[in-house]
Protein backbone atom coordinates (compact mmCIF):
# COMPACT_ATOMS: atom_id res chain seq x y z
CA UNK A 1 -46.12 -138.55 -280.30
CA UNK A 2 -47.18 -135.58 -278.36
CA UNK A 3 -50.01 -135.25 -276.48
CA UNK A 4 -53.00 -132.85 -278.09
CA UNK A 5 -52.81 -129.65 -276.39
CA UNK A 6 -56.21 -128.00 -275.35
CA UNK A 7 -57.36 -124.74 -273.65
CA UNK A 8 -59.85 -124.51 -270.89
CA UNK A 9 -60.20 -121.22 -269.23
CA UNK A 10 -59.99 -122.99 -266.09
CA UNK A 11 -57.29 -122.98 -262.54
CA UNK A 12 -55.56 -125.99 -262.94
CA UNK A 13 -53.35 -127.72 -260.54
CA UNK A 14 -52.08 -130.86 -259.79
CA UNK A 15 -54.30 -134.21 -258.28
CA UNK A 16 -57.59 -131.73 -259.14
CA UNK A 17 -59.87 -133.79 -261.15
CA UNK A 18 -61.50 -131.00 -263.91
CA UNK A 19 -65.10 -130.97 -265.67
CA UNK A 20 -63.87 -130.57 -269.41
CA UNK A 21 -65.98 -127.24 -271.20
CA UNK A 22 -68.45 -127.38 -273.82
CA UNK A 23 -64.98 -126.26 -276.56
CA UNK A 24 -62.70 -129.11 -274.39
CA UNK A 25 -64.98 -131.64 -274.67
CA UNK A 26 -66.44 -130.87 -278.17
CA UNK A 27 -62.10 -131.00 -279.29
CA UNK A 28 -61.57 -134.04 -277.42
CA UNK A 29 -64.62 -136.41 -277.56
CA UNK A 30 -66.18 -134.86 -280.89
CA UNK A 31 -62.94 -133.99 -283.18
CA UNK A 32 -59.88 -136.43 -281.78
CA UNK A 33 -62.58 -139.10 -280.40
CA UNK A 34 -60.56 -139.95 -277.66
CA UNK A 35 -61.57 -142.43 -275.02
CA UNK A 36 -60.87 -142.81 -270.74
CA UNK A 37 -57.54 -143.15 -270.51
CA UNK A 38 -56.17 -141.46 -273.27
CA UNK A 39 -53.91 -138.47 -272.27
CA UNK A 40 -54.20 -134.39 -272.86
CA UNK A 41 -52.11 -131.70 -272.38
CA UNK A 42 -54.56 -128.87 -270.98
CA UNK A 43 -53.36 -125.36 -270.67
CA UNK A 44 -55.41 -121.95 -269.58
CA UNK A 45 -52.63 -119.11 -270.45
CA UNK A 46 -51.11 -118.96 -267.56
CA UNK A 47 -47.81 -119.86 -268.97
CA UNK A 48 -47.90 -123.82 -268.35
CA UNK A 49 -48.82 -127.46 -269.63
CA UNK A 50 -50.62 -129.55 -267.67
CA UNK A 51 -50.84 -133.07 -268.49
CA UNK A 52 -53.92 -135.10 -267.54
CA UNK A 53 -55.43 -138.65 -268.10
CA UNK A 54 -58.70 -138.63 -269.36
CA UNK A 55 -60.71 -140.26 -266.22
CA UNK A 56 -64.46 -140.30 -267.52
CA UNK A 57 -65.97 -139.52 -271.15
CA UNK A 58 -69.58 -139.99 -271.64
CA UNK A 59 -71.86 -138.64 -274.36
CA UNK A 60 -71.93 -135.15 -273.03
CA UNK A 61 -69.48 -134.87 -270.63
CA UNK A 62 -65.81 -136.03 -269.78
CA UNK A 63 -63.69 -135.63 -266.87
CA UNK A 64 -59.66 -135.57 -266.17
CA UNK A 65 -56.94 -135.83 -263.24
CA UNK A 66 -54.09 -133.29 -263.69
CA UNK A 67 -50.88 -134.90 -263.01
CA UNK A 68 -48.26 -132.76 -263.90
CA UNK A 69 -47.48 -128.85 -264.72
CA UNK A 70 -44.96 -127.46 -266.84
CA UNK A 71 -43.65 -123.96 -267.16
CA UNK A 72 -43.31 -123.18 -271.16
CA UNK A 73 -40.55 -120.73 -271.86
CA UNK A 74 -41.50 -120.35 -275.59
CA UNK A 75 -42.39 -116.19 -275.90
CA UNK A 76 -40.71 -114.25 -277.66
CA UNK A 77 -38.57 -111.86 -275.78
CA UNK A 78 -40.03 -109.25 -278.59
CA UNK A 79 -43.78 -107.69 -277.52
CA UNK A 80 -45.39 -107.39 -280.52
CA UNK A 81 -48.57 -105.24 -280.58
CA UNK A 82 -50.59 -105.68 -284.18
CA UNK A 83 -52.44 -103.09 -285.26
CA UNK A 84 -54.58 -104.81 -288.29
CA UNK A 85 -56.66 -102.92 -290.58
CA UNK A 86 -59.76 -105.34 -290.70
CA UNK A 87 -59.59 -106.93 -294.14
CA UNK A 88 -63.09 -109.37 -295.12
CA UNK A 89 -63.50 -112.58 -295.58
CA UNK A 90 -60.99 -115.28 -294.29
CA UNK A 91 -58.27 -113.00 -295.15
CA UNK A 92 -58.35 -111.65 -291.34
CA UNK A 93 -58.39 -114.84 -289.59
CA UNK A 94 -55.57 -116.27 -291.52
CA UNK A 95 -53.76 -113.12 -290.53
CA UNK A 96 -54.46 -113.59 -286.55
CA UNK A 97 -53.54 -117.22 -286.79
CA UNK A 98 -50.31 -117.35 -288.33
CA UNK A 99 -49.47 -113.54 -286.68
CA UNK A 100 -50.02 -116.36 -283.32
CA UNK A 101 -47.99 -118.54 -284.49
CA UNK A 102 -45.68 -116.42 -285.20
CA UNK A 103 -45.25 -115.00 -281.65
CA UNK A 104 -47.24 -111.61 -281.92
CA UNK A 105 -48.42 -110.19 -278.35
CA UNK A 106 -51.30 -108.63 -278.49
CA UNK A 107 -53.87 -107.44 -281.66
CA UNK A 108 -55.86 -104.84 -282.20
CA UNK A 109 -58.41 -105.30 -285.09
CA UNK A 110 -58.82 -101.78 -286.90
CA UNK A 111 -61.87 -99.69 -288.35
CA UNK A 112 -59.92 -97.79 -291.77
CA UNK A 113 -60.81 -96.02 -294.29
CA UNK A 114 -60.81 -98.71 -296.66
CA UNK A 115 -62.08 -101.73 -294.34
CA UNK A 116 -64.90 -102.50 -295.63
CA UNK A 117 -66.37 -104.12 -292.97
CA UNK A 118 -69.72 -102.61 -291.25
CA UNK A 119 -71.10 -104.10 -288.14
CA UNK A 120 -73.17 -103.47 -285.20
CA UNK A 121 -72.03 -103.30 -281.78
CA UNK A 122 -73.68 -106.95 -281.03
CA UNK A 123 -72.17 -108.59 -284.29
CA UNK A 124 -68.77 -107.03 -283.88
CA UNK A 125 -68.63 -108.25 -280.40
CA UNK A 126 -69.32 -111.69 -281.88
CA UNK A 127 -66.88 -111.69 -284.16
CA UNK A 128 -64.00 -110.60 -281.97
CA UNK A 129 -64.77 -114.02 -280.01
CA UNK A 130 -64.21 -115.46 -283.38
CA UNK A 131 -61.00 -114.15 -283.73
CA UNK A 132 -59.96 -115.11 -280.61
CA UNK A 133 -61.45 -118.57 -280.67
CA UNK A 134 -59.02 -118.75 -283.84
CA UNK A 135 -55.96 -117.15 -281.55
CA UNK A 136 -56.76 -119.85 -278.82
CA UNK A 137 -56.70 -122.78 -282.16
CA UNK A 138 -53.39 -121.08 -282.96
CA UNK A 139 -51.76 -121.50 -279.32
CA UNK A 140 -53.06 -125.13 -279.45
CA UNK A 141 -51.37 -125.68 -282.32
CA UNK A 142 -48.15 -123.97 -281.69
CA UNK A 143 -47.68 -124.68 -278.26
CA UNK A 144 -47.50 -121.37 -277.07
CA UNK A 145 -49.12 -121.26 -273.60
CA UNK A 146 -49.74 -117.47 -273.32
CA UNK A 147 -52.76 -116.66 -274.96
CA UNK A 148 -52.56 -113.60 -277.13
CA UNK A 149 -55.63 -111.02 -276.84
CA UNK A 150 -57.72 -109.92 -279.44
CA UNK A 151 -58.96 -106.16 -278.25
CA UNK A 152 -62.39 -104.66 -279.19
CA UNK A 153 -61.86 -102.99 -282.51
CA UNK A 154 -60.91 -99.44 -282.56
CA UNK A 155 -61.13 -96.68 -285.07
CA UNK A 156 -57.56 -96.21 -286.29
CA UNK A 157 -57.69 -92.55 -284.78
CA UNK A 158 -58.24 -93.97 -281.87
CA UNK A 159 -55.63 -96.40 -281.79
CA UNK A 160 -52.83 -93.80 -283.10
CA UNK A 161 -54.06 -91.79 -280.05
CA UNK A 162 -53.15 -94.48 -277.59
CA UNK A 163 -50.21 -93.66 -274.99
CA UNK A 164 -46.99 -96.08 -275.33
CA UNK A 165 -43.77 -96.46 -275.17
CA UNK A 166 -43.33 -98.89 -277.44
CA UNK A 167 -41.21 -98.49 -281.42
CA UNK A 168 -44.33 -97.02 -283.64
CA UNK A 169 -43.91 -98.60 -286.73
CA UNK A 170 -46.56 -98.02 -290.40
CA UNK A 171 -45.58 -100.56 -293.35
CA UNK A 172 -46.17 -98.95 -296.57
CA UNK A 173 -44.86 -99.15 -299.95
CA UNK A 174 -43.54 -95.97 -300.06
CA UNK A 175 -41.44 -95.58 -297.26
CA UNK A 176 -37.31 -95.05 -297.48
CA UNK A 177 -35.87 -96.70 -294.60
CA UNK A 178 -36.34 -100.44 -294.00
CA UNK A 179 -37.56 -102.81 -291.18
CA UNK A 180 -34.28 -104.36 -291.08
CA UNK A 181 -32.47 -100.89 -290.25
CA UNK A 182 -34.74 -100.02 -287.19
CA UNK A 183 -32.32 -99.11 -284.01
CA UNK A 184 -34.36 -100.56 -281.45
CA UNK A 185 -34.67 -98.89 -278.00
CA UNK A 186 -37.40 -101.26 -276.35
CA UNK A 187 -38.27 -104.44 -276.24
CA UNK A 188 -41.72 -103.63 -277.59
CA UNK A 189 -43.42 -102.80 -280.64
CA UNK A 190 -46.45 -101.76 -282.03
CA UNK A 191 -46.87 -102.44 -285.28
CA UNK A 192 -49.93 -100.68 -287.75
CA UNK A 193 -50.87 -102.72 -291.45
CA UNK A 194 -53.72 -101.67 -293.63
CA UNK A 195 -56.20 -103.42 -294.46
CA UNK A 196 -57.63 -104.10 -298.36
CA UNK A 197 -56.04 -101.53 -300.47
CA UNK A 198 -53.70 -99.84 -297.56
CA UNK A 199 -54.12 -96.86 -295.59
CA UNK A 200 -55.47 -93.71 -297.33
CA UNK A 201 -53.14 -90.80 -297.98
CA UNK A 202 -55.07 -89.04 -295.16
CA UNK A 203 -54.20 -91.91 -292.73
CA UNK A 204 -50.68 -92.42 -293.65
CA UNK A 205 -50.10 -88.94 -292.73
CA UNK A 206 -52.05 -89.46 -289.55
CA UNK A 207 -49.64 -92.20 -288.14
CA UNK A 208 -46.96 -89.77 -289.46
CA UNK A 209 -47.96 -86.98 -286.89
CA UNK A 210 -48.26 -89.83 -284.43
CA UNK A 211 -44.94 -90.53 -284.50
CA UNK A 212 -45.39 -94.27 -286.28
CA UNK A 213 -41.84 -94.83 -288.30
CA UNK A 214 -42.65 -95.39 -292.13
CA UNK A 215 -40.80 -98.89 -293.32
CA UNK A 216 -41.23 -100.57 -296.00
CA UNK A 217 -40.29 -104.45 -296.99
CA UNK A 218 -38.89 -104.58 -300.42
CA UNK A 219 -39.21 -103.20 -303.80
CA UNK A 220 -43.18 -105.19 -304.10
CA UNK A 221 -46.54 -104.47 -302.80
CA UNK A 222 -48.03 -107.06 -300.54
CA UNK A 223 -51.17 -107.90 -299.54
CA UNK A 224 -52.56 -107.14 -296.29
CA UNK A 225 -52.36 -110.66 -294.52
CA UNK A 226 -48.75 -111.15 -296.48
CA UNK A 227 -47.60 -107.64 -294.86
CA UNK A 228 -48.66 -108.37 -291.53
CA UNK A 229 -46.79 -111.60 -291.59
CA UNK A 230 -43.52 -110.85 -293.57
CA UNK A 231 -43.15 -107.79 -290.81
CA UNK A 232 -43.84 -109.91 -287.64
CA UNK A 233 -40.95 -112.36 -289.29
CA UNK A 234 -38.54 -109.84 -289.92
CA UNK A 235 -38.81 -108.10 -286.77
CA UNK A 236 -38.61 -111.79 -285.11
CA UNK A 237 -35.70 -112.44 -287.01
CA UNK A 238 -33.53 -109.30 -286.27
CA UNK A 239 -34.79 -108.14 -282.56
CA UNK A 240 -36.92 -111.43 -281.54
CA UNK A 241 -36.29 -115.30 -281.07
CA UNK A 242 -36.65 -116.55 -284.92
CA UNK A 243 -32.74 -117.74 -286.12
């Protein structure tokens, strides 16, 4: 059985003996209850494992000795940048985790027409360490040891106006040409979904003039998380690592 796999934003390297954080220790003591010489896999995106032995746990605190490193060569060879329309509810931060899981890059939550979502400056801050506490949770799980970033939210004008050479792609219902006939040029991507009821007329016109290619995936309309993830798989399939 594998060991559990944790993130601390921490240097690691090995024979250092590490303070666990307030999220380590909370995961290891609190959640998997484990005890002094019980051993972790600790990783702080750098691109490797490090395995440790558990060397003190108290109450409030525990302690570990690294004692080995290894490099993960699990990314994708496909840069995936998500543009997601910010949809309520839980129906976002399913959408981050398994977008994480499966292999996206980078994501970009999005202000839309039809978000829906209204928050200050301080509560939007907030939640985008939310999403990215759910991101981190998702590279635990996975084992990816790159840590995907979730970007302050951006007005979608903003984000078509963005410089990139990266394939611009818009899923909608109504496009012609399909994800599976892209020619790709570049290893990167950056791919826009709607939130809640799609992108307005106005909008999908918008990433038109922006040069975002309009695909479409099958003859059904999905919902906003099921978009965002039946793209990332078919582009992973075709141009990416999924076989």
């Amino acid at each position: 059985m594998s060991n559990p796999r944790i993130y601390q934003d921490t240097p690691f390297t090995v024979g250092q003996t590490i303070e666990l954080n307030d999220d380590a220790f909370g995961h290891v003591v609190r959640v998997l209850r484990l005890k002094a010489g019980d051993n972790i896999t600790l990783f702080n995106g750098d691109g490797c494992d490090y395995d440790a032995d558990l060397e003190h746990v108290a109450k409030k605190q525990a302690s570990a000795i690294i004692t080995s490193k290894v490099a993960r060569n699990n990314e994708s060879p496909l840069n995936i940048h998500l543009g997601q329309g910010i949809s309520r509810g839980d129906r976002m931060d399913f959408t981050l985790q398994k977008s994480v899981e499966l292999g996206v890059s980078t994501i970009t939550p999005l202000f839309t027409e039809r978000c829906g979502v209204k928050l200050n400056a301080e509560r939007l801050e907030k939640k985008r360490q939310q999403w990215q506490k759910i991101v981190i949770a998702a590279c635990e799980q996975s084992g990816r040891a790159y840590v995907p970033q979730v970007l302050a939210p951006v007005s979608l004008t903003d984000w078509l106006a963005q410089p990139t050479q990266a394939l611009k792609i818009n899923l909608h219902p109504r496009a012609k040409s399909s994800i599976m006939g892209l020619d790709m040029q570049t290893d990167r991507v950056r791919l826009l979904i709607g939130p809640e009821g799609g992108l307005s007329e106005a909008e999908i016109e918008q990433a038109s003039e922006a040069n975002y290619t309009e695909v479409l995936m099958g003859p059904r309309v999905l919902r906003t998380e099921t978009a965002a993830l039946t793209a990332i798989t078919a582009l992973q399939c075709k141009f990416g690592d999924l076989t």
